[in-house]
PDB file of N, CA and C in Angstrom:
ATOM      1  N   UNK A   1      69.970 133.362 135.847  1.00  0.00           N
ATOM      2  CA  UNK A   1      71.059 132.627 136.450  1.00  0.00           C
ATOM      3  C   UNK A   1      71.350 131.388 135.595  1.00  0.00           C
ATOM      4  N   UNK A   2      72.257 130.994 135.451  1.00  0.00           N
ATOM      5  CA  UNK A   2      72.656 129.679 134.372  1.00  0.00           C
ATOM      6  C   UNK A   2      73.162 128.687 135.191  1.00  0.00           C
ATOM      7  N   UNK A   3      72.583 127.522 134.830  1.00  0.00           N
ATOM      8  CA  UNK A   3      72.713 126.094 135.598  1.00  0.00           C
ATOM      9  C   UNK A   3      74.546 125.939 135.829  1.00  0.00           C
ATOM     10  N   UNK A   4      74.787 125.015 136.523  1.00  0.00           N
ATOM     11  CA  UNK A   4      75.690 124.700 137.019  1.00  0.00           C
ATOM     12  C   UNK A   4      76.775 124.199 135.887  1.00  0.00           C
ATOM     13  N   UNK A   5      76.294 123.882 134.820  1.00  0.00           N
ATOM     14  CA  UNK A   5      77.246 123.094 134.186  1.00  0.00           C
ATOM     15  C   UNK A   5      77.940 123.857 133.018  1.00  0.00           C
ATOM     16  N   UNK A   6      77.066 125.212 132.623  1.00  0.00           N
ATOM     17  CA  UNK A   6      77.045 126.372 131.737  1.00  0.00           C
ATOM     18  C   UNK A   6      78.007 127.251 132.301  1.00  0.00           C
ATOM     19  N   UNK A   7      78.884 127.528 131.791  1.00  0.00           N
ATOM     20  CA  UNK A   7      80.124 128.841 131.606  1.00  0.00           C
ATOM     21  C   UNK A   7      78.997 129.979 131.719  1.00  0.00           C
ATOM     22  N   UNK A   8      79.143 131.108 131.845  1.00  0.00           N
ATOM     23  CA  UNK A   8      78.165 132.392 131.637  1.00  0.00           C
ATOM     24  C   UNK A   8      78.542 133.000 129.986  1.00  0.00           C
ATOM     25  N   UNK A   9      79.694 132.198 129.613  1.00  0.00           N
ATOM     26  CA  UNK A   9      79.910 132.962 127.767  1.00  0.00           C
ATOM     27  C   UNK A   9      79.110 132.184 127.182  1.00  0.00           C
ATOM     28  N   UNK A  10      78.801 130.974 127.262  1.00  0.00           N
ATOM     29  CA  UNK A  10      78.040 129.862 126.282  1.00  0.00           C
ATOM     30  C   UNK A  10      76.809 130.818 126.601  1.00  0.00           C
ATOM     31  N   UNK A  11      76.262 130.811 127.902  1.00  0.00           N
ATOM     32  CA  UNK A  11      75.004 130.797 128.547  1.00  0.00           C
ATOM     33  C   UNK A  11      74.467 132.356 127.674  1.00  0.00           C
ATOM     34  N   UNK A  12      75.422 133.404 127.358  1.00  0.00           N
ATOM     35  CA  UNK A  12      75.282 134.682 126.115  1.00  0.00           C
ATOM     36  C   UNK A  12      75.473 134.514 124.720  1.00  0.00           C
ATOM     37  N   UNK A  13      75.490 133.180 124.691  1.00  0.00           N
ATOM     38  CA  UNK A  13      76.024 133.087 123.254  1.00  0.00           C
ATOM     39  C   UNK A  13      77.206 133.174 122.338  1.00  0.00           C
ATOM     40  N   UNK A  14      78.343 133.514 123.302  1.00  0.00           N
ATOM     41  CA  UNK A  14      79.178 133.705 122.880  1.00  0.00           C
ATOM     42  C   UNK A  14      79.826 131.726 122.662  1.00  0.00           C
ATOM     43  N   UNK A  15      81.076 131.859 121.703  1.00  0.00           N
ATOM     44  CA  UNK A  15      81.573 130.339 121.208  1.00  0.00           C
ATOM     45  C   UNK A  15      82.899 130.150 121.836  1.00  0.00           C
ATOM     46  N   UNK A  16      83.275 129.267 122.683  1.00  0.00           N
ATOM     47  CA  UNK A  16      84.320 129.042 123.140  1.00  0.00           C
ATOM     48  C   UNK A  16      85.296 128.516 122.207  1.00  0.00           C
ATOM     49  N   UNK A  17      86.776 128.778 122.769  1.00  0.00           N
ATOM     50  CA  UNK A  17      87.622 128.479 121.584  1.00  0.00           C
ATOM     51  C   UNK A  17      87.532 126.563 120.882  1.00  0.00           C
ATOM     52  N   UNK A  18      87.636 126.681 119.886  1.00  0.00           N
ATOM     53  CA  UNK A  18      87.738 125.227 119.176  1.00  0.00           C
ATOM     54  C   UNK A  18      88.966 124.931 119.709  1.00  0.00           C
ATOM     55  N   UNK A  19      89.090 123.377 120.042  1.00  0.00           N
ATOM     56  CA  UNK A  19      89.722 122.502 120.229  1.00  0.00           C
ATOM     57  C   UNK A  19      90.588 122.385 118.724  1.00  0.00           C
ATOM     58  N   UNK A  20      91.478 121.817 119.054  1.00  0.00           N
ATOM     59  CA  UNK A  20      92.869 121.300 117.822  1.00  0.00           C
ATOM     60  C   UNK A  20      92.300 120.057 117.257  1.00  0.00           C
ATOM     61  N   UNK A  21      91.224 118.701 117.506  1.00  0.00           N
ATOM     62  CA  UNK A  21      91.121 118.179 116.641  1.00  0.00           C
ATOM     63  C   UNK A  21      89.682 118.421 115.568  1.00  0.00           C
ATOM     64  N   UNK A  22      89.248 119.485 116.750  1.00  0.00           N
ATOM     65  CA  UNK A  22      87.935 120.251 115.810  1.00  0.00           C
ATOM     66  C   UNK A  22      88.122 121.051 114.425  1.00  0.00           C
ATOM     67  N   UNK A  23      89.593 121.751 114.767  1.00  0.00           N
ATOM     68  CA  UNK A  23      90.108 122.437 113.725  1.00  0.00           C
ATOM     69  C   UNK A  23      90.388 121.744 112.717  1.00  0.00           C
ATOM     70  N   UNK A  24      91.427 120.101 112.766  1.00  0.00           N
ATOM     71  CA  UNK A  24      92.113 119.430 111.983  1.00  0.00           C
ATOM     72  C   UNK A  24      90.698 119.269 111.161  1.00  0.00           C
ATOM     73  N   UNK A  25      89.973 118.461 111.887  1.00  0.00           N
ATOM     74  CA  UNK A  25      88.872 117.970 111.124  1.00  0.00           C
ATOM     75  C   UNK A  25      88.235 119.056 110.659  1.00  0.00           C
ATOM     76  N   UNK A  26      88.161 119.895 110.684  1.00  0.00           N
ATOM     77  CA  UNK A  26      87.067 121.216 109.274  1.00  0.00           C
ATOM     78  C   UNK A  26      88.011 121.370 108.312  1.00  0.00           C
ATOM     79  N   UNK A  27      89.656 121.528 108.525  1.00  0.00           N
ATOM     80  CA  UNK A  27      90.327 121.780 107.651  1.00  0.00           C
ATOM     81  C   UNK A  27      90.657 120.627 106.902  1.00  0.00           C
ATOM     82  N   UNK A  28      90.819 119.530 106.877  1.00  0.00           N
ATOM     83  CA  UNK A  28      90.919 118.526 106.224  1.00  0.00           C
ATOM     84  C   UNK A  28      89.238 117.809 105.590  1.00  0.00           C
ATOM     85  N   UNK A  29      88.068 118.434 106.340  1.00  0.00           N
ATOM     86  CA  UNK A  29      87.259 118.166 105.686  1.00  0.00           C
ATOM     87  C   UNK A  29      86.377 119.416 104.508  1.00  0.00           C
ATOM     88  N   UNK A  30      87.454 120.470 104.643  1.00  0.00           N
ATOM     89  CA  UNK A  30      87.233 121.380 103.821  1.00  0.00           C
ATOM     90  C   UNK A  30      88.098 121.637 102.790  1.00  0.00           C
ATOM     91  N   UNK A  31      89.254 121.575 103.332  1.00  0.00           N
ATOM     92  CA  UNK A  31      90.779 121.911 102.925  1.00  0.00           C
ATOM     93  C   UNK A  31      91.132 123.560 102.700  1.00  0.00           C
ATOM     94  N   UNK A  32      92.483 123.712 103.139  1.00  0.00           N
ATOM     95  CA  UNK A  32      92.609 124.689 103.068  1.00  0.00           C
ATOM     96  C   UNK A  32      93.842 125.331 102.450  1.00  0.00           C
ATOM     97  N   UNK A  33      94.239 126.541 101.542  1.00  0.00           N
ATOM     98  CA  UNK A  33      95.111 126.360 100.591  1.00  0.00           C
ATOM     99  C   UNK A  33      95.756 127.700 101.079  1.00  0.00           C
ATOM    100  N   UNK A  34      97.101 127.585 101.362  1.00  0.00           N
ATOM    101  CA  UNK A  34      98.191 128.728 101.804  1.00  0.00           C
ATOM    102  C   UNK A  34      99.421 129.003 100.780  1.00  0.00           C
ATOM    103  N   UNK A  35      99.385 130.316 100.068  1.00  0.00           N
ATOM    104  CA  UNK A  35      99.717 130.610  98.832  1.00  0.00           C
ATOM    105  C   UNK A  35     100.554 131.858  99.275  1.00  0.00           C
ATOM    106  N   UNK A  36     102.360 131.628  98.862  1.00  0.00           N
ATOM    107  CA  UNK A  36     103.260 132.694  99.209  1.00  0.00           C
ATOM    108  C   UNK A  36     103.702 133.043  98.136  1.00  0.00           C
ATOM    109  N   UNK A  37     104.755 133.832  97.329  1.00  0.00           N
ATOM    110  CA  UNK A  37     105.779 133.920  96.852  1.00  0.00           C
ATOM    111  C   UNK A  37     107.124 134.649  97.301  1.00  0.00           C
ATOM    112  N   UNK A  38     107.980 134.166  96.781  1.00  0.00           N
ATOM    113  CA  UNK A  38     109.506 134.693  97.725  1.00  0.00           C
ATOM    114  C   UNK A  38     110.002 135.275  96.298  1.00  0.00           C
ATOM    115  N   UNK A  39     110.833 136.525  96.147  1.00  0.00           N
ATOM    116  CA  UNK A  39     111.463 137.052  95.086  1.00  0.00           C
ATOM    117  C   UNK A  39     112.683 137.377  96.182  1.00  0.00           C
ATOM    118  N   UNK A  40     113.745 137.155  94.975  1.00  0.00           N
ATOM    119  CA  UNK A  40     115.530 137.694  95.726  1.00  0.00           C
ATOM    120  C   UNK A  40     115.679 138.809  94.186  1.00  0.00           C
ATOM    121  N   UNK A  41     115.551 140.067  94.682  1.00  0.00           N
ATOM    122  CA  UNK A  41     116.344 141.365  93.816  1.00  0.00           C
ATOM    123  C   UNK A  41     117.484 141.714  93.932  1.00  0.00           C
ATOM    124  N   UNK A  42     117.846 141.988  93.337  1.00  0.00           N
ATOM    125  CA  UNK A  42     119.684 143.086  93.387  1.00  0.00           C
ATOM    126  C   UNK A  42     119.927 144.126  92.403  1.00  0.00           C
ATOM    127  N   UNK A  43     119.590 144.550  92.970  1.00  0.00           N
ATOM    128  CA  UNK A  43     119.500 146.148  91.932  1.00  0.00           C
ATOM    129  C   UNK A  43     118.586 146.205  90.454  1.00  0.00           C
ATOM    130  N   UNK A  44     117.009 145.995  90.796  1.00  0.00           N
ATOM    131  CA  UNK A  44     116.280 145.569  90.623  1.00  0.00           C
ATOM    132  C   UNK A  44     115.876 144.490  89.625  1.00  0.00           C
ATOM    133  N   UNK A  45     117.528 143.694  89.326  1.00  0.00           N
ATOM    134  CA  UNK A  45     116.911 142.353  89.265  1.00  0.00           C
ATOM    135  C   UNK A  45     117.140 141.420  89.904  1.00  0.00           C
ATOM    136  N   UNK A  46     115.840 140.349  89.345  1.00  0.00           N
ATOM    137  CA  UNK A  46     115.014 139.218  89.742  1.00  0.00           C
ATOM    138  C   UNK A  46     116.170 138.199  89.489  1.00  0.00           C
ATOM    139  N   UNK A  47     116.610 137.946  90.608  1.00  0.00           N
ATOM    140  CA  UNK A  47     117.718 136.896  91.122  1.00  0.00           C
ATOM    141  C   UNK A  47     117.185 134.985  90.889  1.00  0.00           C
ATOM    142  N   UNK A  48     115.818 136.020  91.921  1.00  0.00           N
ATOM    143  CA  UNK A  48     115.377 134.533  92.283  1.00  0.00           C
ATOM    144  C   UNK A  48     114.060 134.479  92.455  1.00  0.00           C
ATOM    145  N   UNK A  49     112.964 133.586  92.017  1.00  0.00           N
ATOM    146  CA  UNK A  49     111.130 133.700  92.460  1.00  0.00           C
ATOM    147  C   UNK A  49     110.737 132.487  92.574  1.00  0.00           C
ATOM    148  N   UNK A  50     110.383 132.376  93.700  1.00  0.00           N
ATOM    149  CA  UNK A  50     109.849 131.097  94.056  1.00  0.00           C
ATOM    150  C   UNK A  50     108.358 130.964  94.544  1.00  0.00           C
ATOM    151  N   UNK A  51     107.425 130.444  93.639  1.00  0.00           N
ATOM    152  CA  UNK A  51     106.193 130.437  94.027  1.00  0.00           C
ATOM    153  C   UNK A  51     105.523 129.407  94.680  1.00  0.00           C
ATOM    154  N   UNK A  52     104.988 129.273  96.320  1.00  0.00           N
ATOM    155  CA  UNK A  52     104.686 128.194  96.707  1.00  0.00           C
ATOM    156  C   UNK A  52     103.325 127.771  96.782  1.00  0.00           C
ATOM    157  N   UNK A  53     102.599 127.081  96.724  1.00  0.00           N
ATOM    158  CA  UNK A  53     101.148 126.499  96.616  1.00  0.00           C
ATOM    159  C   UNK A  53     101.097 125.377  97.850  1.00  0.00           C
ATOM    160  N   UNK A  54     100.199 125.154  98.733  1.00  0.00           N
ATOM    161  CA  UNK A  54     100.453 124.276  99.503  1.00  0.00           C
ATOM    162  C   UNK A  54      98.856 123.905  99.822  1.00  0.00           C
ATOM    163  N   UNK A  55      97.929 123.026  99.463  1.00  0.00           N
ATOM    164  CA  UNK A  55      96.998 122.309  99.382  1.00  0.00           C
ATOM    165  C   UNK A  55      96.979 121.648 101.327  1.00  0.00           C
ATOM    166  N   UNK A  56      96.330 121.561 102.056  1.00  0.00           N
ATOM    167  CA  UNK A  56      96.374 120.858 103.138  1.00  0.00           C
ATOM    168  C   UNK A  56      94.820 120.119 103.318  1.00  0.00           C
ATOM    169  N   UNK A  57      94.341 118.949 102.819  1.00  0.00           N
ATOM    170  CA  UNK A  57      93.349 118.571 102.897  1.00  0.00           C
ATOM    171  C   UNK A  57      92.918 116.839 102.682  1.00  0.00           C
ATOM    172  N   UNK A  58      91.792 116.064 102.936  1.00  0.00           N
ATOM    173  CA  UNK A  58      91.578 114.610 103.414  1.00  0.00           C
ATOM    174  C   UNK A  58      92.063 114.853 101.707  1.00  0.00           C
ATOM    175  N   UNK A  59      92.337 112.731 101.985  1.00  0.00           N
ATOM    176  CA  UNK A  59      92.586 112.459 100.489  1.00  0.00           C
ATOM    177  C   UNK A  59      91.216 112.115  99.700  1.00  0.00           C
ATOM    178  N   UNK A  60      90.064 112.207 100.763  1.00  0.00           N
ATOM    179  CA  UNK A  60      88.721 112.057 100.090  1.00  0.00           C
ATOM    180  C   UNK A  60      88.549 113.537  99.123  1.00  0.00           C
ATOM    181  N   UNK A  61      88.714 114.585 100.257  1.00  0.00           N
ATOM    182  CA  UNK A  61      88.295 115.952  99.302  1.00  0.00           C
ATOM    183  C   UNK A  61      89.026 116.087  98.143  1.00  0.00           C
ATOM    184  N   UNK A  62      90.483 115.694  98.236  1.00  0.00           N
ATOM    185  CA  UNK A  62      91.567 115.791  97.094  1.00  0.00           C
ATOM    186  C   UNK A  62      90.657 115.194  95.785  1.00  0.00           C
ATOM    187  N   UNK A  63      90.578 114.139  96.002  1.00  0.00           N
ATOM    188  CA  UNK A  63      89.708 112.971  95.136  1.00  0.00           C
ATOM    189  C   UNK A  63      89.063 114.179  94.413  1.00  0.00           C
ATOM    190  N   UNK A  64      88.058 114.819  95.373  1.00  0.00           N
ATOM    191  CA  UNK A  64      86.576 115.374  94.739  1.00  0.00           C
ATOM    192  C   UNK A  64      86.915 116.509  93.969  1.00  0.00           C
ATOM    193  N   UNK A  65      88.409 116.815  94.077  1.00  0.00           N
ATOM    194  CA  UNK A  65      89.171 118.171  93.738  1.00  0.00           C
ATOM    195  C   UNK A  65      89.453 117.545  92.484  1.00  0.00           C
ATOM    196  N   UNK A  66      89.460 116.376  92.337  1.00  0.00           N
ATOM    197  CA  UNK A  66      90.641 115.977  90.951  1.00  0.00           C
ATOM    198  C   UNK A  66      91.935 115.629  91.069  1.00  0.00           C
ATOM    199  N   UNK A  67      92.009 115.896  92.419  1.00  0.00           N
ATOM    200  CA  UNK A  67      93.858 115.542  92.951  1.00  0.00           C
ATOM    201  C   UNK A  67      94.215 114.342  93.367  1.00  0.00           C
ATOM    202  N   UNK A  68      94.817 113.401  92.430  1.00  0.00           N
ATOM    203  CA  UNK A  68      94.719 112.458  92.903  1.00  0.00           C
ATOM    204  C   UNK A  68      95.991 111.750  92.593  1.00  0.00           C
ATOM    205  N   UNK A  69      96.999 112.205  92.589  1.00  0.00           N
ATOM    206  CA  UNK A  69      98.717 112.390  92.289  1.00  0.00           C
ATOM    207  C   UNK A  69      99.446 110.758  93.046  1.00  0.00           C
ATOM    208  N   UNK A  70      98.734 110.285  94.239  1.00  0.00           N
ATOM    209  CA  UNK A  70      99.366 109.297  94.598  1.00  0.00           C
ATOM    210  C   UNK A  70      99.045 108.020  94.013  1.00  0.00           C
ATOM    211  N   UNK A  71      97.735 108.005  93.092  1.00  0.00           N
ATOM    212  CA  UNK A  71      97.480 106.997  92.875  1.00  0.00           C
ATOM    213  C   UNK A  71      98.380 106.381  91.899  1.00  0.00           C
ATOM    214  N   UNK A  72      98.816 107.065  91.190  1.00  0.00           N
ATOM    215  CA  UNK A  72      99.821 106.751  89.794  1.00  0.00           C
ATOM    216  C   UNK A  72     101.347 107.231  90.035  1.00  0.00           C
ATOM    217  N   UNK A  73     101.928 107.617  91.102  1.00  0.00           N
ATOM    218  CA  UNK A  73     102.869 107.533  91.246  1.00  0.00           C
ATOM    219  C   UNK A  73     104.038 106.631  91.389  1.00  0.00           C
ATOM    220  N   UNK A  74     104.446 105.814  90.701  1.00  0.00           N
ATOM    221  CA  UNK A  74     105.249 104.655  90.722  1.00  0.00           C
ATOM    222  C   UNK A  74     106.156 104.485  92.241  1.00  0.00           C
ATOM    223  N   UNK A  75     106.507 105.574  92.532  1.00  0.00           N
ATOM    224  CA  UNK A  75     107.591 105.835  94.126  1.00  0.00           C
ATOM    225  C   UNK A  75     106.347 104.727  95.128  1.00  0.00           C
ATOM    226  N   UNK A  76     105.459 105.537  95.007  1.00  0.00           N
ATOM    227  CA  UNK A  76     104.258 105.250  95.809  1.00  0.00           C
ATOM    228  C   UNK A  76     103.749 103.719  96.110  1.00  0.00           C
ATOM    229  N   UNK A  77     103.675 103.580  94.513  1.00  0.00           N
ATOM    230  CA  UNK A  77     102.752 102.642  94.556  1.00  0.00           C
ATOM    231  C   UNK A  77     103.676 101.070  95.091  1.00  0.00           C
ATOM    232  N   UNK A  78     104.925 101.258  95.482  1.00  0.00           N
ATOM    233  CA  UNK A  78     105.715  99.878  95.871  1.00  0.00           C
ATOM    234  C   UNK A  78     105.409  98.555  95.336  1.00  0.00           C
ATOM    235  N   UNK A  79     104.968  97.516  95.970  1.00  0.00           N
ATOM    236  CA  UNK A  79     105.191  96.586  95.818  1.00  0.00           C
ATOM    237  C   UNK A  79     103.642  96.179  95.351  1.00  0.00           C
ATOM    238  N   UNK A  80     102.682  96.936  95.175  1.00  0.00           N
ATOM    239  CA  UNK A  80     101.153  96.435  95.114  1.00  0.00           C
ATOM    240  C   UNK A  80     101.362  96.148  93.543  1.00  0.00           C
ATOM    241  N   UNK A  81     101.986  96.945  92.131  1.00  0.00           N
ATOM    242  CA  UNK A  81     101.988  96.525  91.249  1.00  0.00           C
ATOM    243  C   UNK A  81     102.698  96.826  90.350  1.00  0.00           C
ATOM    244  N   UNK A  82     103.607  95.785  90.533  1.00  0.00           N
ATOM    245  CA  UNK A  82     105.884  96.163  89.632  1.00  0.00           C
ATOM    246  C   UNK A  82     106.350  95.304  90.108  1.00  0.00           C
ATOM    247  N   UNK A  83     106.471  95.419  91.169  1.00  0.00           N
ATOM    248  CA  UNK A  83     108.054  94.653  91.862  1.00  0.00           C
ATOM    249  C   UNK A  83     108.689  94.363  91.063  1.00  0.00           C
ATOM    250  N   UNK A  84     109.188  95.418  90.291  1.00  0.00           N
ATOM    251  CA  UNK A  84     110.523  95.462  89.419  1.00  0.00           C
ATOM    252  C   UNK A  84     111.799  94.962  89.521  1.00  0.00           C
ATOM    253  N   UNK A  85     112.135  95.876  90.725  1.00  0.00           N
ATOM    254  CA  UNK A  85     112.975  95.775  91.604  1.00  0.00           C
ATOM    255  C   UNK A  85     113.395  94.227  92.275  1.00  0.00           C
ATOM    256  N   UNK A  86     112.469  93.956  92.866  1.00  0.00           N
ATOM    257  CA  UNK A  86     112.580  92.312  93.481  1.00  0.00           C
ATOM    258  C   UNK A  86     112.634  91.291  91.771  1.00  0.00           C
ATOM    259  N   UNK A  87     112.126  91.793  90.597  1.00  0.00           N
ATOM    260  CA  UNK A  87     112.221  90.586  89.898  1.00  0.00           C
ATOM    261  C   UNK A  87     113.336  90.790  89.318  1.00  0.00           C
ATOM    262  N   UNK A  88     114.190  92.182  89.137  1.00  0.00           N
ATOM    263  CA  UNK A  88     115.637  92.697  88.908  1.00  0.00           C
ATOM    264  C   UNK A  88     116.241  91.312  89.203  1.00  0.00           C
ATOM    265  N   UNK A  89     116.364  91.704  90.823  1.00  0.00           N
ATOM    266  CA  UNK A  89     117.237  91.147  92.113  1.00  0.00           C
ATOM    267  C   UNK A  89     117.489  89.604  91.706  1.00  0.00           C
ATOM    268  N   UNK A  90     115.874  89.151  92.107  1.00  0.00           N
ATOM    269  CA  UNK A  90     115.528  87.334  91.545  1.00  0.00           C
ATOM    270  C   UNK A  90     116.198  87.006  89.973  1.00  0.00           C
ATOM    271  N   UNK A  91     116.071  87.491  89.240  1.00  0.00           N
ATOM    272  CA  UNK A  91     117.272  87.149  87.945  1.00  0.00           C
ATOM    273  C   UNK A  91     118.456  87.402  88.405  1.00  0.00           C
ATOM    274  N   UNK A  92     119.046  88.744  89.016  1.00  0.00           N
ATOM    275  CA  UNK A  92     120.521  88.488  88.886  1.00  0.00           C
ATOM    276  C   UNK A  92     121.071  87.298  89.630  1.00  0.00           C
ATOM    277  N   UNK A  93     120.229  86.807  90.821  1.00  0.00           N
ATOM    278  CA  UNK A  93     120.197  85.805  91.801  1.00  0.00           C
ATOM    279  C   UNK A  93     120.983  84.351  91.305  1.00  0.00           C
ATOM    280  N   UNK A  94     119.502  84.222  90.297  1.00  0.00           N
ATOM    281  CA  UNK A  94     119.531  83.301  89.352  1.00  0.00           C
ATOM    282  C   UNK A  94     120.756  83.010  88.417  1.00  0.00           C
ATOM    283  N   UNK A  95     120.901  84.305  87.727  1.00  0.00           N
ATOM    284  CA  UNK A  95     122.167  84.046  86.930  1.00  0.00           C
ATOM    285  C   UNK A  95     123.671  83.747  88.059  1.00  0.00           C
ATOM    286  N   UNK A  96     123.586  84.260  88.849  1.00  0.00           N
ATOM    287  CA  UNK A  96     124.707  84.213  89.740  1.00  0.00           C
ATOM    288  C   UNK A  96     124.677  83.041  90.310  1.00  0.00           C
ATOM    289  N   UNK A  97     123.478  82.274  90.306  1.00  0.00           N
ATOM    290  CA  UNK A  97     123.324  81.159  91.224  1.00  0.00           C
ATOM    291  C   UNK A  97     123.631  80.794  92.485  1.00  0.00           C
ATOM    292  N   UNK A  98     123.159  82.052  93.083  1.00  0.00           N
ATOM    293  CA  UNK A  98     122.765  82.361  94.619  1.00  0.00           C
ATOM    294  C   UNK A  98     121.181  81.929  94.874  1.00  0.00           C
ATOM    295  N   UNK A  99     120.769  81.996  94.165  1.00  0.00           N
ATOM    296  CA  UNK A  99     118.861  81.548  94.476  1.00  0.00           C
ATOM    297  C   UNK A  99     118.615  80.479  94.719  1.00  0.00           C
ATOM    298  N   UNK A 100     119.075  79.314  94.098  1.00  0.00           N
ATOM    299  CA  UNK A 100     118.907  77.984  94.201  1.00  0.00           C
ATOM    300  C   UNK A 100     119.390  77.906  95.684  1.00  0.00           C
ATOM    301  N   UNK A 101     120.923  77.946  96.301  1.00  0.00           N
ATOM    302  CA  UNK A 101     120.973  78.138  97.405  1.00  0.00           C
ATOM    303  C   UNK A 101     120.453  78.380  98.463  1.00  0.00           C
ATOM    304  N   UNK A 102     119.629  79.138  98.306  1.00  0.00           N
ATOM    305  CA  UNK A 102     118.562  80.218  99.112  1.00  0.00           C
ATOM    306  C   UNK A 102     117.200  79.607  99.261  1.00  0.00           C
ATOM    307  N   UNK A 103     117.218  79.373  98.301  1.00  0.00           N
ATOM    308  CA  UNK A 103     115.580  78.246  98.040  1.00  0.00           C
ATOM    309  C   UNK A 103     115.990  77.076  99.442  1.00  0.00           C
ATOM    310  N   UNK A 104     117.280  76.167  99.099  1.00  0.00           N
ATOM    311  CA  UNK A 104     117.422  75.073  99.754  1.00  0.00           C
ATOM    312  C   UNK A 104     117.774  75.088 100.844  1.00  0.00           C
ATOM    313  N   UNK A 105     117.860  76.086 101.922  1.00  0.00           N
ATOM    314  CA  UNK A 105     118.483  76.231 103.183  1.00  0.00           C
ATOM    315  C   UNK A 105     116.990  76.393 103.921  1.00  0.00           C
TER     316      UNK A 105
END
């Protein structure tokens, strides 16, 4: 007989279904890689082939993979080291002599 708090499937050994953040977490601490290709024919030619690769995993495992694409991505990396953009802006400011303005208000 199995105690009160035991299902009778655990209590045989059997594994109840995983939960959704049990899953996230094995797959992101494993990662997991889903690989299609799409072809468009027309009278047997190759119109069109599109091969997709799709990586789903932590950015720790990526790391340990070698994947490490965001670190050097300029889009990415914003304002931590460039601000191009803002020192663009601050000269044309300057030359226009809108900044000084701006400073003094």
């Amino acid at each position: 007989m199995s105690t009160p708090g035991q299902s009778p499937q655990r209590y045989l050994g059997r594994r109840e279904p995983e939960q959704l953040p049990d899953v996230l977490e094995r797959v992101l601490d494993k990662g997991i890689v889903i690989a299609g290709d799409i072809q468009v024919n027309l009278l047997d030619i190759e119109l069109l082939a599109i091969k997709l690769r799709l990586l789903v995993a932590s950015a720790d495992k990526a790391k340990e993979m070698g994947i490490d694409w965001w670190e050097h991505d300029p889009f990415l990396k914003g304002g931590r080291n460039g601000d191009e953009l803002e020192d663009r802006l601050r000269r044309l400011e300057q030359k226009a002599g809108i900044a000084e303005r701006s400073e003094e208000s």
